[in-house]
Protein backbone atom coordinates (compact mmCIF):
# COMPACT_ATOMS: atom_id res chain seq x y z
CA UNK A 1 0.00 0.00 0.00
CA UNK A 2 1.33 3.42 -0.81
CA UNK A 3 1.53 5.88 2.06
CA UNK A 4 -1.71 8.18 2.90
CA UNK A 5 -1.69 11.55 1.39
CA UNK A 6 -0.85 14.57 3.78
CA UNK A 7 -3.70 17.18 3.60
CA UNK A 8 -2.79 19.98 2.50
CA UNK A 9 -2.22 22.99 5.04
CA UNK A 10 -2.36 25.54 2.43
CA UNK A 11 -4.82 28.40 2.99
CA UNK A 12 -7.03 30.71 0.66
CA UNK A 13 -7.31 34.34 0.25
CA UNK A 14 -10.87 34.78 -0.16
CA UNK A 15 -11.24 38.47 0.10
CA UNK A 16 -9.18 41.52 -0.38
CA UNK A 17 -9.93 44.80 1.25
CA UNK A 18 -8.03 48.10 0.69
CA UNK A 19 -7.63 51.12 2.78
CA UNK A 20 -6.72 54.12 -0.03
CA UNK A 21 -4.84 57.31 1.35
CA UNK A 22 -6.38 59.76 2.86
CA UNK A 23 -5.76 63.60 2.73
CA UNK A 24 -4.00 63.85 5.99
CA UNK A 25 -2.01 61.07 4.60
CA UNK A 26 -1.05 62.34 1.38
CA UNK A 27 0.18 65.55 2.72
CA UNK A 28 2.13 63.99 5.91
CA UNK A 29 3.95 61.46 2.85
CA UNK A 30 4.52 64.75 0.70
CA UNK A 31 6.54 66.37 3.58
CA UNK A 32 9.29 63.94 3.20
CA UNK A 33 9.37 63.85 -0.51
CA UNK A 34 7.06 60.16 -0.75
CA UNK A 35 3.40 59.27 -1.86
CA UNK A 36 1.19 57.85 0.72
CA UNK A 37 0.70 54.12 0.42
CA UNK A 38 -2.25 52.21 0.10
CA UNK A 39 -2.87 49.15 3.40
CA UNK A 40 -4.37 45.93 1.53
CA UNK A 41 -5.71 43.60 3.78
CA UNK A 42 -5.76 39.93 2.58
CA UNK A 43 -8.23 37.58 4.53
CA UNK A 44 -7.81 34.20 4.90
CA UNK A 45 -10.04 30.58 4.77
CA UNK A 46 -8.75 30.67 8.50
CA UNK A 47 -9.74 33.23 9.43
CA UNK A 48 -6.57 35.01 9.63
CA UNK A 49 -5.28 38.33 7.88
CA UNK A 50 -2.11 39.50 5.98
CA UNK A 51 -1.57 43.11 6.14
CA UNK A 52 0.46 44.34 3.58
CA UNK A 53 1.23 47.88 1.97
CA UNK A 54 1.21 48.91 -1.74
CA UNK A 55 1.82 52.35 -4.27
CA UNK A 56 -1.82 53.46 -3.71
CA UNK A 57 -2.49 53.13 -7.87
CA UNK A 58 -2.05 49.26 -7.08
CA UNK A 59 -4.45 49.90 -4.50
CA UNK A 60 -6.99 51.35 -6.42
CA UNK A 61 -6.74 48.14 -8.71
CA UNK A 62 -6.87 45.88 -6.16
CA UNK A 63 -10.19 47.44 -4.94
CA UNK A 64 -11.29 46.82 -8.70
CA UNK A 65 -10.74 43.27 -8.17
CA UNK A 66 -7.51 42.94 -10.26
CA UNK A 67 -6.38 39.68 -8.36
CA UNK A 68 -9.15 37.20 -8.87
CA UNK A 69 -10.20 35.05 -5.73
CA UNK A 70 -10.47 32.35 -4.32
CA UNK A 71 -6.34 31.53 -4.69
CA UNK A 72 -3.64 29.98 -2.26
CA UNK A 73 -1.93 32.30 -0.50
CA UNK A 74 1.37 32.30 -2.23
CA UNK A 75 -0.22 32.46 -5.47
CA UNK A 76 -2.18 34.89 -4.34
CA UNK A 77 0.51 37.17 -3.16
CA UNK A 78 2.52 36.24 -6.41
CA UNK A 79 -0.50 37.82 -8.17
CA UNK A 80 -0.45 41.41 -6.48
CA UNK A 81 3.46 41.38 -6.94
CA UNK A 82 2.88 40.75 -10.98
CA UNK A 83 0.40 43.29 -10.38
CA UNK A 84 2.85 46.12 -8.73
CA UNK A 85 5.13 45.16 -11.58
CA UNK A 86 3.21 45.39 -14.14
CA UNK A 87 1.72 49.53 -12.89
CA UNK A 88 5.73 49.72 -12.16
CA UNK A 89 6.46 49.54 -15.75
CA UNK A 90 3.30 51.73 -16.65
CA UNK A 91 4.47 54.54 -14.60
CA UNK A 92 7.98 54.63 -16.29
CA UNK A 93 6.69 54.51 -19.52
CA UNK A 94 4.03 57.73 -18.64
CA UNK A 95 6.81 59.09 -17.28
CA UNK A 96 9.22 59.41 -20.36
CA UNK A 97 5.99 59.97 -22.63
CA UNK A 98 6.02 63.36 -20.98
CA UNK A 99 9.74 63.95 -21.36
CA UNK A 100 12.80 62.23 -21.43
CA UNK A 101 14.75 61.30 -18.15
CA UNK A 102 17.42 59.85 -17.00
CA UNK A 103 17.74 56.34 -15.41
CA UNK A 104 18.76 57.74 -11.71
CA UNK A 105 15.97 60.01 -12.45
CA UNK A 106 13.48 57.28 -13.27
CA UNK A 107 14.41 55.27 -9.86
CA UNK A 108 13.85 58.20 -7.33
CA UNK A 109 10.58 59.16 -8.93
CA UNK A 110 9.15 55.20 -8.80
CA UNK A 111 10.75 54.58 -4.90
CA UNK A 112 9.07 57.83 -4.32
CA UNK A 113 5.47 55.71 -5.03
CA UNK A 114 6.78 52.95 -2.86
CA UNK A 115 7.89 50.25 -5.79
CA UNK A 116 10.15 47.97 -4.15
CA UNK A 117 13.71 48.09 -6.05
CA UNK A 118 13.23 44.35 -7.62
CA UNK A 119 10.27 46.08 -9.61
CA UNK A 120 11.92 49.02 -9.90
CA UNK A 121 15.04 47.62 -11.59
CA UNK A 122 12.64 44.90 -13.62
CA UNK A 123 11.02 47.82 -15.32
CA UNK A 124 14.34 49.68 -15.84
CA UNK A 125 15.53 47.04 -17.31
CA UNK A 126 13.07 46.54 -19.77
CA UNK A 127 13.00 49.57 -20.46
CA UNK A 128 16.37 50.01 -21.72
CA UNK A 129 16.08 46.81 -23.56
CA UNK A 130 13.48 48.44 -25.57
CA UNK A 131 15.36 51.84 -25.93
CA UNK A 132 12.65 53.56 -24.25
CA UNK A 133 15.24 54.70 -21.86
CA UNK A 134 19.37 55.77 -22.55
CA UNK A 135 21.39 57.55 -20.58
CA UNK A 136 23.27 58.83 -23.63
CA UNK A 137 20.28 60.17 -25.82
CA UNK A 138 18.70 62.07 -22.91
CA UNK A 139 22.45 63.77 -22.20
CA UNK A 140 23.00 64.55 -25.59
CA UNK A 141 19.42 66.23 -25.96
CA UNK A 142 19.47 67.49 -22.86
CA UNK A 143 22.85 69.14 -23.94
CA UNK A 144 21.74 70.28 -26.89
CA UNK A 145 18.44 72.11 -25.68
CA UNK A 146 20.39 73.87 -22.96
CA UNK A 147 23.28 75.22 -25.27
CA UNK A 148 19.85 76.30 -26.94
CA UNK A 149 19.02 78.42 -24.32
CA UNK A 150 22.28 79.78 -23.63
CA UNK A 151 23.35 78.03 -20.64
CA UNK A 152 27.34 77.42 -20.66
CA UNK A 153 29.16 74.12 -19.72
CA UNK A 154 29.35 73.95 -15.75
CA UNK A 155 26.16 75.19 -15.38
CA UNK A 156 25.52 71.84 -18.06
CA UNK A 157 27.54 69.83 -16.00
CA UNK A 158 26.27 70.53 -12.61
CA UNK A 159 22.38 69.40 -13.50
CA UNK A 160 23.58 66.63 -15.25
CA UNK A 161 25.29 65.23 -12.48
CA UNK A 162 22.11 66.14 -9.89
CA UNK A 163 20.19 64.27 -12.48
CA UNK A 164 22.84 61.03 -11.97
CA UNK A 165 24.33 62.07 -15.51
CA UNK A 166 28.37 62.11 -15.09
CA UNK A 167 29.06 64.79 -18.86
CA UNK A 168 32.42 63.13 -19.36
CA UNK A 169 30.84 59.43 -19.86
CA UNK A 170 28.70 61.64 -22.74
CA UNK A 171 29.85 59.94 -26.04
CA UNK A 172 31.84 63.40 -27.74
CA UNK A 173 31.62 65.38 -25.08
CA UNK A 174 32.66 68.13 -24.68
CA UNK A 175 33.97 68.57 -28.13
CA UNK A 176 30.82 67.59 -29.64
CA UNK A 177 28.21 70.33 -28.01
CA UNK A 178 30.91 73.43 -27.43
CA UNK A 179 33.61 75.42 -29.35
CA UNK A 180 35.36 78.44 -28.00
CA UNK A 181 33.59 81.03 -30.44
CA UNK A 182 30.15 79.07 -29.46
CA UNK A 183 30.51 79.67 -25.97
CA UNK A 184 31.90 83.27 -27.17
CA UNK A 185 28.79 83.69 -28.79
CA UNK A 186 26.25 82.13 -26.35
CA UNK A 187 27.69 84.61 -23.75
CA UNK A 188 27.51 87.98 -26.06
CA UNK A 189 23.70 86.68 -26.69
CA UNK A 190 23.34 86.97 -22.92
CA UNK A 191 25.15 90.31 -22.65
CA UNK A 192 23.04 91.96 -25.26
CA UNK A 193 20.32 91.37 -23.34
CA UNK A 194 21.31 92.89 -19.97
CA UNK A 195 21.62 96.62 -18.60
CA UNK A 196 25.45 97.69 -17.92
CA UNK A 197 25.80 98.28 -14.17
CA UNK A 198 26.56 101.66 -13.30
CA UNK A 199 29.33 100.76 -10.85
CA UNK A 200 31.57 97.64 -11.06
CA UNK A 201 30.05 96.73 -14.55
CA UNK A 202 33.31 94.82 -15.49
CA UNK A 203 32.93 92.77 -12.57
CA UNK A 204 29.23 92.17 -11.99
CA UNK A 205 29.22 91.12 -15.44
CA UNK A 206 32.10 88.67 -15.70
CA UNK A 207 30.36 87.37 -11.96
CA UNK A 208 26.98 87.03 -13.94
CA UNK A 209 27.97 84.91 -17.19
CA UNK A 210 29.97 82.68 -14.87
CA UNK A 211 26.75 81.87 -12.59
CA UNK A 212 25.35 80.89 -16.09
CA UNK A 213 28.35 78.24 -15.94
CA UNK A 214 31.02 79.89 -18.53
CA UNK A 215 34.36 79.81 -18.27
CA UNK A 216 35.91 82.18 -16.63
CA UNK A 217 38.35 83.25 -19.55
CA UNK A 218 35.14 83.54 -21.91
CA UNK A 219 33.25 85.52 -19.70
CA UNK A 220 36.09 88.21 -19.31
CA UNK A 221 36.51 88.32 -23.27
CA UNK A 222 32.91 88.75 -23.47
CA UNK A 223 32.26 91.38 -21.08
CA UNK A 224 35.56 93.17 -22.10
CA UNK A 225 34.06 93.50 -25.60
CA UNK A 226 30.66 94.40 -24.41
CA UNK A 227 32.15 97.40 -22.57
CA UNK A 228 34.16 98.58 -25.49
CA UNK A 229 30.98 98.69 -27.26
């Protein structure tokens, strides 16, 4: 005889109930830079509950029925962490349909809504495997539209690297975006545009292109010619 099968000790989620942010919630999470969180309770065959918390979008699904029940309690767990996955990867890609970003960009904003970093990376990685997100096309743009609007290299520099961008690992840079007689030029633009001080012109000016990140030696030319003018 074979030997008597063990019953199982597996137990059911048979209902899901979900507590959404409130106000006072929202605004104490905003204070330190988060979104508030949505509490999912999970209620077992047993009796018994699993209290969990989740980015309050996957709340809001959850509430819509999402995870279908009756399902073991792995499985069933398995199922809202496929779901949080799956609303990861829909909030990157909503993200970059507004405007590009960077990948250190992309992680603060999704921690921020309380992904946990194996979704986070999942989706970051697809992502780049489907060139919806590269660290060297949003540089180079991002690059490209500043010199546009006549900001000079540190200035560049410094919000690429608060953005997680380091400029030298740009592919050309900085030969590629700058030349001497661009910056030159960039800076007169700026110049034209501004009233001569009365007092200390020389060196308010020279102070002001170099807050705009030029050099310091293309600044001085700049402002020296301005003055001759």
């Amino acid at each position: 005889m074979g030997e008597p099968a063990v019953p199982s000790c597996a137990h059911e989620v048979v209902e899901i109930s979900v507590d959404l942010p409130d106000a006072a919630a929202r605004a104490r999470a905003q204070r330190i830079g988060r979104k508030a969180m949505a509490e999912v309770s999970l209620l077992l065959d047993s009796g018994d509950r699993r209290e969990i918390v989740v980015p309050a979008r996957v709340g809001r699904l959850l509430q819509d029925g999402a995870v279908e029940l009756p399902r073991e309690e792995d499985d069933a767990f398995d199922a809202v962490h496929a779901l949080e996955g799956r609303v990861c990867f829909a909030m990157l890609t909503e993200m970059l349909a507004r405007r590009d970003h960077a990948e250190s960009e992309i992680r603060r904003k999704l921690s921020s809504y309380g992904f946990r970093d194996i979704e986070i990376e999942g989706s970051i990685s697809r992502a780049r495997e489907l060139r919806f997100l590269n660290d060297d096309r949003f540089a180079s743009y991002f690059i490209e539209e500043r010199v546009r609007r006549g900001w000079g290299r540190r200035r560049i520099e410094a919000e690429l690297s608060r953005r997680g961008v380091d400029a030298r690992e740009v592919p050309g840079y900085p030969d590629a975006f700058f030349t001497e007689e661009g910056d030159l030029e960039r800076a007169r633009a700026l110049l034209a545009r501004r009233r001569v001080p009365e007092q200390r012109a020389y060196e308010k000016l020279v102070r002001f292109l170099v807050s705009r990140g030029f050099p310091f030696g293309v600044a001085a030319d700049a402002v020296r010619e301005r003055l001759s003018q």
